[in-house]
Protein backbone atom coordinates (compact mmCIF):
# COMPACT_ATOMS: atom_id res chain seq x y z
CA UNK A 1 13.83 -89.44 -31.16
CA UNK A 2 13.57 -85.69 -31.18
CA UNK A 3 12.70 -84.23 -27.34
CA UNK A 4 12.53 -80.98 -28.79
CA UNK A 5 9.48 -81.24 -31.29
CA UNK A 6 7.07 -80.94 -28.34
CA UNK A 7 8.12 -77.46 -27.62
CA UNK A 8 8.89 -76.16 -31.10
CA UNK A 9 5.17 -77.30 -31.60
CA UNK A 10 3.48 -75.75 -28.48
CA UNK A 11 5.71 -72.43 -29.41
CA UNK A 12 4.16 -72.15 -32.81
CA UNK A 13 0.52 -73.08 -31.87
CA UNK A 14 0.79 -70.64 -28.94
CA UNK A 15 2.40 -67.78 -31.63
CA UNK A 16 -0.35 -68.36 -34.55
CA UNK A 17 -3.03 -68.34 -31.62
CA UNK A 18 -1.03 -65.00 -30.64
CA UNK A 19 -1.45 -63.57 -33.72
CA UNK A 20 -4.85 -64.83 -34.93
CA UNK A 21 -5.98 -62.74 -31.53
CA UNK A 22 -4.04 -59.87 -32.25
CA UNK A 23 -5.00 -59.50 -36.08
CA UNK A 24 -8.82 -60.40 -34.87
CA UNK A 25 -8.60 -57.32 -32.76
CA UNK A 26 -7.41 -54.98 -34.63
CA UNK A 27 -9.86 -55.58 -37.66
CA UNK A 28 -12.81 -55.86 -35.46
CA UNK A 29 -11.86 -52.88 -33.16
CA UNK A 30 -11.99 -54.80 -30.10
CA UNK A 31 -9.83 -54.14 -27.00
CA UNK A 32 -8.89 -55.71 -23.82
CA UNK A 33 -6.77 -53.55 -21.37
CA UNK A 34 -4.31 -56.63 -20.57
CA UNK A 35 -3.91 -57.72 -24.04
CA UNK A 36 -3.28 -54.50 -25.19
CA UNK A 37 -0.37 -54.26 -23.25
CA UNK A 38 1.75 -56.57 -25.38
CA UNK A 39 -0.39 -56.85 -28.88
CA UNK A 40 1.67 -58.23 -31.21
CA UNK A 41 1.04 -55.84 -34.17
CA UNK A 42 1.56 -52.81 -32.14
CA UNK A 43 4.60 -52.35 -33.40
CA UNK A 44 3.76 -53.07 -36.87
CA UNK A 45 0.27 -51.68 -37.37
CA UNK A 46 0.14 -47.77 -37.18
CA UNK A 47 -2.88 -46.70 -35.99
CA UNK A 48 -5.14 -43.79 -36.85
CA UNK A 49 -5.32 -41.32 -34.02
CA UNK A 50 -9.01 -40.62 -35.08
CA UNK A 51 -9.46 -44.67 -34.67
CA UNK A 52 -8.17 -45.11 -31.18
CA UNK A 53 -9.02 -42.65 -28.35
CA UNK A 54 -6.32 -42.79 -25.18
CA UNK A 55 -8.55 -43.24 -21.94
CA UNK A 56 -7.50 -40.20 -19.57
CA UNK A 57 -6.42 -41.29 -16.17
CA UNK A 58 -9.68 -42.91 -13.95
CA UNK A 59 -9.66 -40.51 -10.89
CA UNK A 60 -8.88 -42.68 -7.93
CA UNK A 61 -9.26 -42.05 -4.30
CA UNK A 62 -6.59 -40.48 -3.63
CA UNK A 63 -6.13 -38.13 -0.40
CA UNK A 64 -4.05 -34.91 -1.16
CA UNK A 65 -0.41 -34.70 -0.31
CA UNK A 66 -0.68 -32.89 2.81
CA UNK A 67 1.99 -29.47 2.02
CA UNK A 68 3.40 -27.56 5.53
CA UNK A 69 3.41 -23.89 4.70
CA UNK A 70 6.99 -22.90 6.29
CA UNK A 71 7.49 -19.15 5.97
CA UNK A 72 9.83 -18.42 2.87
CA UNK A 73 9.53 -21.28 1.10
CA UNK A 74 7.64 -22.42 -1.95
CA UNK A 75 7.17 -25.76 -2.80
CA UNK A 76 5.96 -25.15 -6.11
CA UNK A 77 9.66 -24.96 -6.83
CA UNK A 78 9.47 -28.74 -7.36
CA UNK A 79 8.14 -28.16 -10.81
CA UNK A 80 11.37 -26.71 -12.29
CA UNK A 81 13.46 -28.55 -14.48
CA UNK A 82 16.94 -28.46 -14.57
CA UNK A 83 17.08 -26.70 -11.47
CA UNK A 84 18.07 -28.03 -7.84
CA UNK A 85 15.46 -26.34 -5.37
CA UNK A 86 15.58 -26.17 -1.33
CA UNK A 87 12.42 -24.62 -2.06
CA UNK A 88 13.69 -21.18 -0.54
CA UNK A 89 11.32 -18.50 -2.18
CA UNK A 90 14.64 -16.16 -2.14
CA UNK A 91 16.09 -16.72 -5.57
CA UNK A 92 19.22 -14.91 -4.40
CA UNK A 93 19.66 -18.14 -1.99
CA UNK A 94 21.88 -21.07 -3.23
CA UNK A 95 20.87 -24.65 -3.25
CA UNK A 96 23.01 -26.92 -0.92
CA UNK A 97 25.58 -24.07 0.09
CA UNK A 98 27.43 -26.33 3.02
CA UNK A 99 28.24 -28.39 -0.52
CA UNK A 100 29.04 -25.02 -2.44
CA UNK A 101 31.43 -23.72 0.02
CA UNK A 102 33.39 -26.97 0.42
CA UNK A 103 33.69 -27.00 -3.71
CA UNK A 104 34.45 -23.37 -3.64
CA UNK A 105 37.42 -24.07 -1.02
CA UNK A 106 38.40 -27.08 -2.76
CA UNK A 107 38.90 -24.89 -6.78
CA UNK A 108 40.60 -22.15 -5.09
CA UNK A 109 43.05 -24.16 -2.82
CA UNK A 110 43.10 -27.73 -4.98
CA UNK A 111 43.67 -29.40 -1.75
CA UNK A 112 40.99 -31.61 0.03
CA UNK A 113 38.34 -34.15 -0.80
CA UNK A 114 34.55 -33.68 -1.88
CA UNK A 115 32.98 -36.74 -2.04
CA UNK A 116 29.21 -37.98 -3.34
CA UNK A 117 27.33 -40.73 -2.78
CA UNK A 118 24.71 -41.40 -5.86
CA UNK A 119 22.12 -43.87 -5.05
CA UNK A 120 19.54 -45.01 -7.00
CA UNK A 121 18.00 -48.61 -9.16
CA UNK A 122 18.76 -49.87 -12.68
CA UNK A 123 18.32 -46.15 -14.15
CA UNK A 124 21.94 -45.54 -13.10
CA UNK A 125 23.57 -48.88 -13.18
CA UNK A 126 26.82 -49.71 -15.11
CA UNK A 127 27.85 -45.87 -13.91
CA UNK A 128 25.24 -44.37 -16.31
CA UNK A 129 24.55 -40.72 -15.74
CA UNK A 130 27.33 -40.99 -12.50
CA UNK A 131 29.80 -41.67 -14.98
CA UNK A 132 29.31 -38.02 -16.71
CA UNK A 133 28.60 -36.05 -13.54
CA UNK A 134 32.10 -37.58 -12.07
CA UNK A 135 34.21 -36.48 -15.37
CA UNK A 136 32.21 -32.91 -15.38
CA UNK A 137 32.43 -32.47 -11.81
CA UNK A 138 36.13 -33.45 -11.73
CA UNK A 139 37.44 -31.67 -14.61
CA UNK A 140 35.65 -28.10 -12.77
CA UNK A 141 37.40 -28.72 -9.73
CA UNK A 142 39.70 -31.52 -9.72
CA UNK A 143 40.10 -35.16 -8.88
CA UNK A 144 40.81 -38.79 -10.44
CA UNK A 145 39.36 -42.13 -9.98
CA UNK A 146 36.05 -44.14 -10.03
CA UNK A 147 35.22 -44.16 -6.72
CA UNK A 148 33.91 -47.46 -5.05
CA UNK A 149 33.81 -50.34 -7.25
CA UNK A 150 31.72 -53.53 -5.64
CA UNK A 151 33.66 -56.80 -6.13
CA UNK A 152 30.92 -57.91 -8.31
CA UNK A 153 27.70 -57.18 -10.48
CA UNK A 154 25.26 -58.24 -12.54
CA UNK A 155 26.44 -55.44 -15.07
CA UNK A 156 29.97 -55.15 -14.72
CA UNK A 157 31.06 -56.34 -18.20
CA UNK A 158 28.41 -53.59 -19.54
CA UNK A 159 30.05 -50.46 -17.28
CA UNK A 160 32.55 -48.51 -19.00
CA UNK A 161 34.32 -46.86 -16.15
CA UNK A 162 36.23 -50.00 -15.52
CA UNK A 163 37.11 -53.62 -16.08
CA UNK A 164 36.95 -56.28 -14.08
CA UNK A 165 37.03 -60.13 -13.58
CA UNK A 166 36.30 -61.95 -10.48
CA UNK A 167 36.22 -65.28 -9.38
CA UNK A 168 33.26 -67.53 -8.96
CA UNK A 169 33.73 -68.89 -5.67
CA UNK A 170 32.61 -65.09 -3.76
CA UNK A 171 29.60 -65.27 -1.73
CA UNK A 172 26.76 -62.00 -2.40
CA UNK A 173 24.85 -61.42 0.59
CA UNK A 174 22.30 -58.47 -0.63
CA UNK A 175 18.85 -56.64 0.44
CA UNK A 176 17.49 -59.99 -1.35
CA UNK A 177 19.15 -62.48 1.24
CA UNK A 178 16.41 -63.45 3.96
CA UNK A 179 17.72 -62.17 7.69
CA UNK A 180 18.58 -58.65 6.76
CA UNK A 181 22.10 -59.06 7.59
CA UNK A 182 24.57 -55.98 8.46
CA UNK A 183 25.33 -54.86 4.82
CA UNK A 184 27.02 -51.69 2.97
CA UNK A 185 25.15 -49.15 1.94
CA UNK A 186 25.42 -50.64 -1.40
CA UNK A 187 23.23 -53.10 -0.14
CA UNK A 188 26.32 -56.27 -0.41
CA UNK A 189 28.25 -57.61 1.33
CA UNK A 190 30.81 -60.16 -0.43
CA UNK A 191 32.58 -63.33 1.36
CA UNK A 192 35.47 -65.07 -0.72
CA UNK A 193 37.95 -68.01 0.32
CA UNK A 194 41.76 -68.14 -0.19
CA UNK A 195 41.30 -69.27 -3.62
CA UNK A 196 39.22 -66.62 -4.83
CA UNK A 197 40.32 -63.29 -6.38
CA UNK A 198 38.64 -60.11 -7.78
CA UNK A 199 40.53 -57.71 -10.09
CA UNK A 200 39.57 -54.56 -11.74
CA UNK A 201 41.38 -51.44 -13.67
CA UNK A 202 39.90 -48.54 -13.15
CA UNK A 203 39.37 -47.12 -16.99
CA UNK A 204 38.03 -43.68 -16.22
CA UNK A 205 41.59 -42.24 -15.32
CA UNK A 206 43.28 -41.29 -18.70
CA UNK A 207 46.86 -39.84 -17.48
CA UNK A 208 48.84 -42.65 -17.17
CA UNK A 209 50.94 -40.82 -14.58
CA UNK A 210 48.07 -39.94 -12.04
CA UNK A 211 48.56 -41.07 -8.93
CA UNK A 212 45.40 -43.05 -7.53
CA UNK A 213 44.94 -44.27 -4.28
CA UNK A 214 43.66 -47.86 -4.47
CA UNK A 215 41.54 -49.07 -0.75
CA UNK A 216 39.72 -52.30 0.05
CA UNK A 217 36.38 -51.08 1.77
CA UNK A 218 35.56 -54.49 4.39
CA UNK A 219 33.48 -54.76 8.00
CA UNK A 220 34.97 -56.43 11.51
CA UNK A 221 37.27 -58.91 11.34
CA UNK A 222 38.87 -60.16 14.95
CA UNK A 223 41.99 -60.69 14.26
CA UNK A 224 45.00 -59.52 11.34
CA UNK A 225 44.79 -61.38 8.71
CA UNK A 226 46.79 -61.18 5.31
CA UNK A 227 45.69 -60.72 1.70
CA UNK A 228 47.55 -60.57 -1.54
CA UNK A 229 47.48 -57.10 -3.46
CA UNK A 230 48.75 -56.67 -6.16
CA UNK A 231 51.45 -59.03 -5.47
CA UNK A 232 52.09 -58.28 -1.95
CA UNK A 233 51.41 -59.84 1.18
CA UNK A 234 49.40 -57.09 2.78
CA UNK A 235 48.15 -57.37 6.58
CA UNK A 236 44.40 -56.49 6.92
CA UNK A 237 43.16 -55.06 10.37
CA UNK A 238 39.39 -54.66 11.22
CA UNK A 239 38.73 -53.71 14.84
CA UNK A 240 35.48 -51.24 13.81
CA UNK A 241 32.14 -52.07 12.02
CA UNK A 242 33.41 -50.38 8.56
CA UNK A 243 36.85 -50.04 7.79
CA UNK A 244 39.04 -48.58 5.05
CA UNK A 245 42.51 -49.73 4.35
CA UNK A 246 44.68 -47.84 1.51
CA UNK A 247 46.63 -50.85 -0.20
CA UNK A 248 48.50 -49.07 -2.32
CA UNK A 249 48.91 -45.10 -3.79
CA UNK A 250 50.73 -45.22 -7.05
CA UNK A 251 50.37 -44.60 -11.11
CA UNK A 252 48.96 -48.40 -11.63
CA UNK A 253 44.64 -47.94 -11.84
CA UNK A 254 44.77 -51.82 -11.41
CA UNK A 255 43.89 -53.62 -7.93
CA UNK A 256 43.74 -57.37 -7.83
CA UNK A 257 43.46 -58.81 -4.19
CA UNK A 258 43.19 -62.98 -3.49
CA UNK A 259 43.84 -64.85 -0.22
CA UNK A 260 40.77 -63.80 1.84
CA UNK A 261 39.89 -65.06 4.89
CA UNK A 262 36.22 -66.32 4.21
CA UNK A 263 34.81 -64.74 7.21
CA UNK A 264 35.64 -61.33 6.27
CA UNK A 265 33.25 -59.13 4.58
CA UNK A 266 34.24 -57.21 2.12
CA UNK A 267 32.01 -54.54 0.70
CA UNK A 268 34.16 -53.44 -2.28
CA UNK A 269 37.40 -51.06 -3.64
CA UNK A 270 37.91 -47.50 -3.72
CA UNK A 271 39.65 -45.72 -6.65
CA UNK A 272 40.54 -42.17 -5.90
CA UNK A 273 43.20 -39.02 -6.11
CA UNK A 274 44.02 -37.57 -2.75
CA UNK A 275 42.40 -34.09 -3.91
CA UNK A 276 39.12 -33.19 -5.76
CA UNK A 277 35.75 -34.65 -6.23
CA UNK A 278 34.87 -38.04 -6.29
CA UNK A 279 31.49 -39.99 -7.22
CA UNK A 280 30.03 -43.34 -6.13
CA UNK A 281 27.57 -44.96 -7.91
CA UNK A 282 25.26 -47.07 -5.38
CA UNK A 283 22.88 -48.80 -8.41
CA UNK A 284 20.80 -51.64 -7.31
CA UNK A 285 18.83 -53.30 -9.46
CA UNK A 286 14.53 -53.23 -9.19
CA UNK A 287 14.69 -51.45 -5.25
CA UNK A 288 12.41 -48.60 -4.76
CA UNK A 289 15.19 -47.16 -2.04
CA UNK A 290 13.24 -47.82 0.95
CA UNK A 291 15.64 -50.87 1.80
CA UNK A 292 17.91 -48.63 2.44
CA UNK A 293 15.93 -48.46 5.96
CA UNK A 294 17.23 -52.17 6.47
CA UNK A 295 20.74 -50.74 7.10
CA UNK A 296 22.08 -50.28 10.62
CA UNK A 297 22.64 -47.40 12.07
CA UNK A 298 25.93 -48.26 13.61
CA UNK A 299 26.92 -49.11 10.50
CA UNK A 300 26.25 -45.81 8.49
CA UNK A 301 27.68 -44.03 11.54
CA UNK A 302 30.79 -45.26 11.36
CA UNK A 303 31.12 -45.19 7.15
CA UNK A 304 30.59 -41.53 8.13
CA UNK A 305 33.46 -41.35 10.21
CA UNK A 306 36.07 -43.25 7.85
CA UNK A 307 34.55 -42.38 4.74
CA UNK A 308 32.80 -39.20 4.15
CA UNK A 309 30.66 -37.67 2.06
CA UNK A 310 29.38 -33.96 1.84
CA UNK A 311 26.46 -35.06 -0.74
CA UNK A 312 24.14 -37.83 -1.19
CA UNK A 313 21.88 -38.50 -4.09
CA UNK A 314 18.62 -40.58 -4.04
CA UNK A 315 17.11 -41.32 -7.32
CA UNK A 316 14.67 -44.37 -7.29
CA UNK A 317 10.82 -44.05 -8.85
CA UNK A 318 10.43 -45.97 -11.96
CA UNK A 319 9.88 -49.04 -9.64
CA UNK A 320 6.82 -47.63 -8.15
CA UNK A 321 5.71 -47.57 -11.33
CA UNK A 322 4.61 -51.19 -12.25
CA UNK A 323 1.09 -50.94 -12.53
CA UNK A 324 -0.36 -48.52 -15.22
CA UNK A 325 -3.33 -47.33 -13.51
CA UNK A 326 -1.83 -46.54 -9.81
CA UNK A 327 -2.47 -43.21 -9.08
CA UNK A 328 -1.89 -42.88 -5.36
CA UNK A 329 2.04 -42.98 -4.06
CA UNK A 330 1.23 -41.21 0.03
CA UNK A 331 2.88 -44.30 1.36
CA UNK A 332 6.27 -43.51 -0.59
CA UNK A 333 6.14 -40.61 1.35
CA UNK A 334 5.56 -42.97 4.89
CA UNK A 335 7.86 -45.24 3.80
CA UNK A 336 11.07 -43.06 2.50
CA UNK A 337 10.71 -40.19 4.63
CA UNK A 338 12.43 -42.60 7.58
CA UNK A 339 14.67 -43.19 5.20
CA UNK A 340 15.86 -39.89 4.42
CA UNK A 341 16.24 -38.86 8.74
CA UNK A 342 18.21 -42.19 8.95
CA UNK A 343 20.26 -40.70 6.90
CA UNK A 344 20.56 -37.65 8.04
CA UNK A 345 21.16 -38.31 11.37
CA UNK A 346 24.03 -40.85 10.50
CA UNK A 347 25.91 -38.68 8.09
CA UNK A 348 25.46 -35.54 9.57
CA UNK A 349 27.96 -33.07 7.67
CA UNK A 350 26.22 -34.54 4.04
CA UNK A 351 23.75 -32.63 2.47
CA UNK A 352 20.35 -34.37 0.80
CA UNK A 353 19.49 -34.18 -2.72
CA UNK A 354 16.22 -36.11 -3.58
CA UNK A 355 15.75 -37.00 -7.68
CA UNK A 356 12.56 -37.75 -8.73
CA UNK A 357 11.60 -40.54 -10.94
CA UNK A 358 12.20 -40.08 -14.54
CA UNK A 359 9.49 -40.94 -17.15
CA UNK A 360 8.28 -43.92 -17.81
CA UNK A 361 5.61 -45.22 -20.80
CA UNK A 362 2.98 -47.78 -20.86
CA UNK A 363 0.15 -49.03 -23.78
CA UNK A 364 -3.21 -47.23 -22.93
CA UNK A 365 -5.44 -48.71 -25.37
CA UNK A 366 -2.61 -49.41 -27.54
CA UNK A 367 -0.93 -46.50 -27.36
CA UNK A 368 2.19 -45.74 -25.59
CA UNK A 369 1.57 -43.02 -22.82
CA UNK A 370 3.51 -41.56 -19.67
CA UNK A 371 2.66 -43.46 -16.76
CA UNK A 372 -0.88 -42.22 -15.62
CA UNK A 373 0.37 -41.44 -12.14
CA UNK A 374 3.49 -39.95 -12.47
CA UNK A 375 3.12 -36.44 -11.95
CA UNK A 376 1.69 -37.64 -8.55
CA UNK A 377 4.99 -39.85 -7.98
CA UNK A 378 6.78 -36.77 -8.81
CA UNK A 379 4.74 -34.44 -6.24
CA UNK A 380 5.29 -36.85 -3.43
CA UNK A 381 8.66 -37.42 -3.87
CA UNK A 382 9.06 -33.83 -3.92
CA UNK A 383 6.91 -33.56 -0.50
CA UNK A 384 9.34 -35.92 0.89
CA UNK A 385 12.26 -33.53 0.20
CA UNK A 386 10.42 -30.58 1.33
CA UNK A 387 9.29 -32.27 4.64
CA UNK A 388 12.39 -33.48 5.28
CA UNK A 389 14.17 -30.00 4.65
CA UNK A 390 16.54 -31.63 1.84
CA UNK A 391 17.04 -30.54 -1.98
CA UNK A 392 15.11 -31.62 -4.95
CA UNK A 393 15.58 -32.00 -8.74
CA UNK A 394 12.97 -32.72 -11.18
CA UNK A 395 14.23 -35.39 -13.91
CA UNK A 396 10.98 -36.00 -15.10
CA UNK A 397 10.36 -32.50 -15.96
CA UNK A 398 13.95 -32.28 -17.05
CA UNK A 399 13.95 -35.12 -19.72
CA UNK A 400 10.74 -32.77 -20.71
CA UNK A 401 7.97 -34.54 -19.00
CA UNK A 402 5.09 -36.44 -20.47
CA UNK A 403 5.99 -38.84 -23.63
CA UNK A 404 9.39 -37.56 -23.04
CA UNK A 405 10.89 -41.41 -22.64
CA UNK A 406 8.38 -42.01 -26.16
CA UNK A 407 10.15 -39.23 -27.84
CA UNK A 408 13.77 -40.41 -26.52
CA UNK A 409 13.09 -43.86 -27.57
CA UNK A 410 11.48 -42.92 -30.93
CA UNK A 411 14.46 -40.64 -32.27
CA UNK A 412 17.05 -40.47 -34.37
CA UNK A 413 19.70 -41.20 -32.36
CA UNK A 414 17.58 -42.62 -29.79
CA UNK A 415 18.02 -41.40 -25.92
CA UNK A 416 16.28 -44.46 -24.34
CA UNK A 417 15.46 -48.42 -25.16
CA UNK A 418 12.65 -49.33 -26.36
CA UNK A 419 11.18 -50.87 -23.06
CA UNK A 420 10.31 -47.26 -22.56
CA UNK A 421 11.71 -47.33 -18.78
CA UNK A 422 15.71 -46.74 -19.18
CA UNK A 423 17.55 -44.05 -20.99
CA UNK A 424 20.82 -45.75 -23.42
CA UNK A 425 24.19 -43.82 -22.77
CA UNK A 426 23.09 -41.25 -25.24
CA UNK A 427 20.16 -40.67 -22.83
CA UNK A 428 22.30 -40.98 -19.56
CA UNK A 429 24.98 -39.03 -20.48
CA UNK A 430 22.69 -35.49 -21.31
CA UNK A 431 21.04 -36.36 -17.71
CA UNK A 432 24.25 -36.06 -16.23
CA UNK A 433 25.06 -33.09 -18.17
CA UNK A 434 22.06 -31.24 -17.01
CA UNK A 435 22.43 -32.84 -13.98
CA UNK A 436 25.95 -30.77 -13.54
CA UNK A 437 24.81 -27.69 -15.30
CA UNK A 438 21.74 -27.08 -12.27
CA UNK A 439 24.68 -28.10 -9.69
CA UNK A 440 27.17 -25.15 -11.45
CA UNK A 441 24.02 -22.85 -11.48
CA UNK A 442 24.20 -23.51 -7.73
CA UNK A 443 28.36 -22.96 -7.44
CA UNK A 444 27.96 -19.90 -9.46
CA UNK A 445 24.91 -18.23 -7.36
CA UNK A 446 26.95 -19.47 -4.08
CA UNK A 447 29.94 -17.58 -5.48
CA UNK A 448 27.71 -14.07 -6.22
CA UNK A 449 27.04 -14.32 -2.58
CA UNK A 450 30.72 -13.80 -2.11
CA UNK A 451 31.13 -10.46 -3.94
């Protein structure tokens, strides 16, 4: 007896039912919003522009984004692309200059540490767009490694920057575990047992010879307690909330550690030279980056004491974006302002760059078409930055706003998938060159103040 004819039926009736509907509606010239959204023959059946009108945006209630008029600035300055704003009027006046002196100091002397914290969803996960600010960045003004490496994810056979394997047996606490335990600001936290290991080479460093400094990243633990690095019996003490332990500073780019105790958290590993500029990508899959508010305080306190950063990056928006027709984002602005103070207050010698949300398509009467509500998104996001006295960049406007993720995903080579939401490595990697070229424009209009 076959078990499997039931369901190789009810696939096929459900698939000519499919298609009877969808070839129905397109002879007939009947629509239905829903259905629309994932007709079969769109893809197959061009269309006529005459044939099928696109329905401009239904005006919702929406209450203005309320704009503070601070002398000097102009928050039109949103609307640039390619361009980081602080929305100072005076275009003599760098962007982010505590951030431009300390990468001025660090190209003229080549000694010290610059160090950036990216966060953002699935747009930057597997180190896209990170991946080509870090090499950019670091080949201007120095610096080696990959930065902070979590023990695992969901993508780490796709990322490029390194290789890794890991053991089964680790535990993932995350923003998705009920109880809103005291996590990383990854959002993890990882528990493993004395049998379970985690390994990974860190593939962005090509010299052979460069020395990188390899660190297990891990919270309290009460006592010492040994691990096995690379070999070596290495004794692991935790007093504070966050701690940061070098394991090992030599020419390997390989870290393997087993033997944990399974009470200890550990939050990740840290690839990096002792001088120059390094990059950590913070990607978390379908977050809208106000569970970042879910971290403690104490925590990001003392991660900026033993692990600092002079720039922080928040890129989130395409998640907002779920429903086609929503036109009204003022509680992103409620909701991720706190998130942007927290921050702020914690991690007071970093500067604050918000990204806005890059485009995103849906079918409007069977047509693909730039979310309806983006420019919106875009505005409040930017009134979050400007009310919060941090610096903005435009990526919608800077992948060339509206249809702009159509036109990536439609060409030869394409920029973006075809779900019309994430840019390919193609895509990612001229974000992150634009992405340095506004940051340079920056360096190079600190450095004119100079002369």
């Amino acid at each position: 007896m076959n078990n499997h004819n039931p369901v190789i039926r009810f696939v096929l009736v459900t698939f000519f039912l499919y298609l009877s509907a969808s070839l129905l509606s397109y002879y007939i010239k009947t629509s239905w919003r829903p259905f629309n959204n994932i007709e079969l023959l769109s893809e197959c059946l061009k269309k006529d522009s005459a044939q099928v009108a696109v329905k401009a945006p239904e005006k919702a209630e929406e209450k203005p984004v309320v704009i503070e008029k601070m002398a000097s600035k102009n928050f039109n300055l949103y609307l640039s692309a390619k361009t980081i704003t602080d929305f100072n009027a005076d275009s003599a006046h760098p962007s982010m200059p505590a951030l431009m002196q300390k990468l001025h100091q660090l190209k003229t002397t080549k000694k010290g540490k610059v160090r950036i914290a990216y966060f953002g969803d699935s747009m930057i996960e597997g180190d896209l767009l990170t991946q080509t600010i870090r090499k950019l960045l670091q080949g201007e003004f120095g610096g080696s490694g990959v930065g902070f490496v979590p023990v695992a994810s969901p993508v780490a056979k796709f990322r490029q920057t390194i290789s890794t394997g890991v053991s089964e047996g680790w535990q993932d606490i995350s923003f998705k575990t009920p109880g809103k335990p005291n996590l990383y600001i990854s959002g993890h936290a990882f528990y493993g047992g004395a049998s379970d290991y985690v390994s990974i080479t860190d593939k962005s460093v090509k010299d052979s010879t460069t020395l990188i400094e390899k660190s297990i990243l891990f919270g309290r633990c009460d006592s010492t307690t040994t691990i096995n690095a690379n070999n070596h019996i290495t004794d692991i003490k935790g007093p504070a909330i966050f701690n940061r332990q070098v394991l090992s500073n030599d020419a390997s780019h390989s870290l393997r550690i087993s033997g944990l105790d399974n009470k200890l958290p550990v939050y990740g590993l840290s690839f990096e030279s002792e001088n120059g500029v390094i990059v950590d990508n913070f990607s978390f899959r379908g977050i809208t980056g106000i569970e970042l508010n879910k971290l403690d305080s104490n925590m990001l306190s003392a991660i900026a004491q033993n692990n600092h950063y002079d720039l922080i990056v928040f890129q989130y928006g395409v998640n907002m974006l779920f429903r086609p027709d929503d036109m009204n984002f003022n509680w992103y602005n409620r909701a991720f302002s706190p998130v942007v103070k927290k921050f702020k207050a914690c991690f007071p010698d970093a500067e604050i760059l918000m990204v806005s949300t890059a485009d995103r398509a849906f079918r409007y009467e069977g047509q693909l078409e730039s979310a309806h509500g983006i420019d919106s998104l875009v505005k409040v996001q930017a009134s979050i930055a400007y009310g919060t006295k941090s610096s903005f960049y435009n990526q919608f406007a800077t992948m060339g706003g509206r249809q702009s993720i159509v036109n990536w995903a439609d060409s030869t080579p394409s920029l973006a998938n075809k779900d019309y939401v994430h840019p390919n490595f193609r895509g990612a990697a001229l974000l992150g060159q634009y992405f340095y070229e506004a940051m340079m424009k920056e360096y190079h209009q600190y450095t004119r103040t100079l002369r």
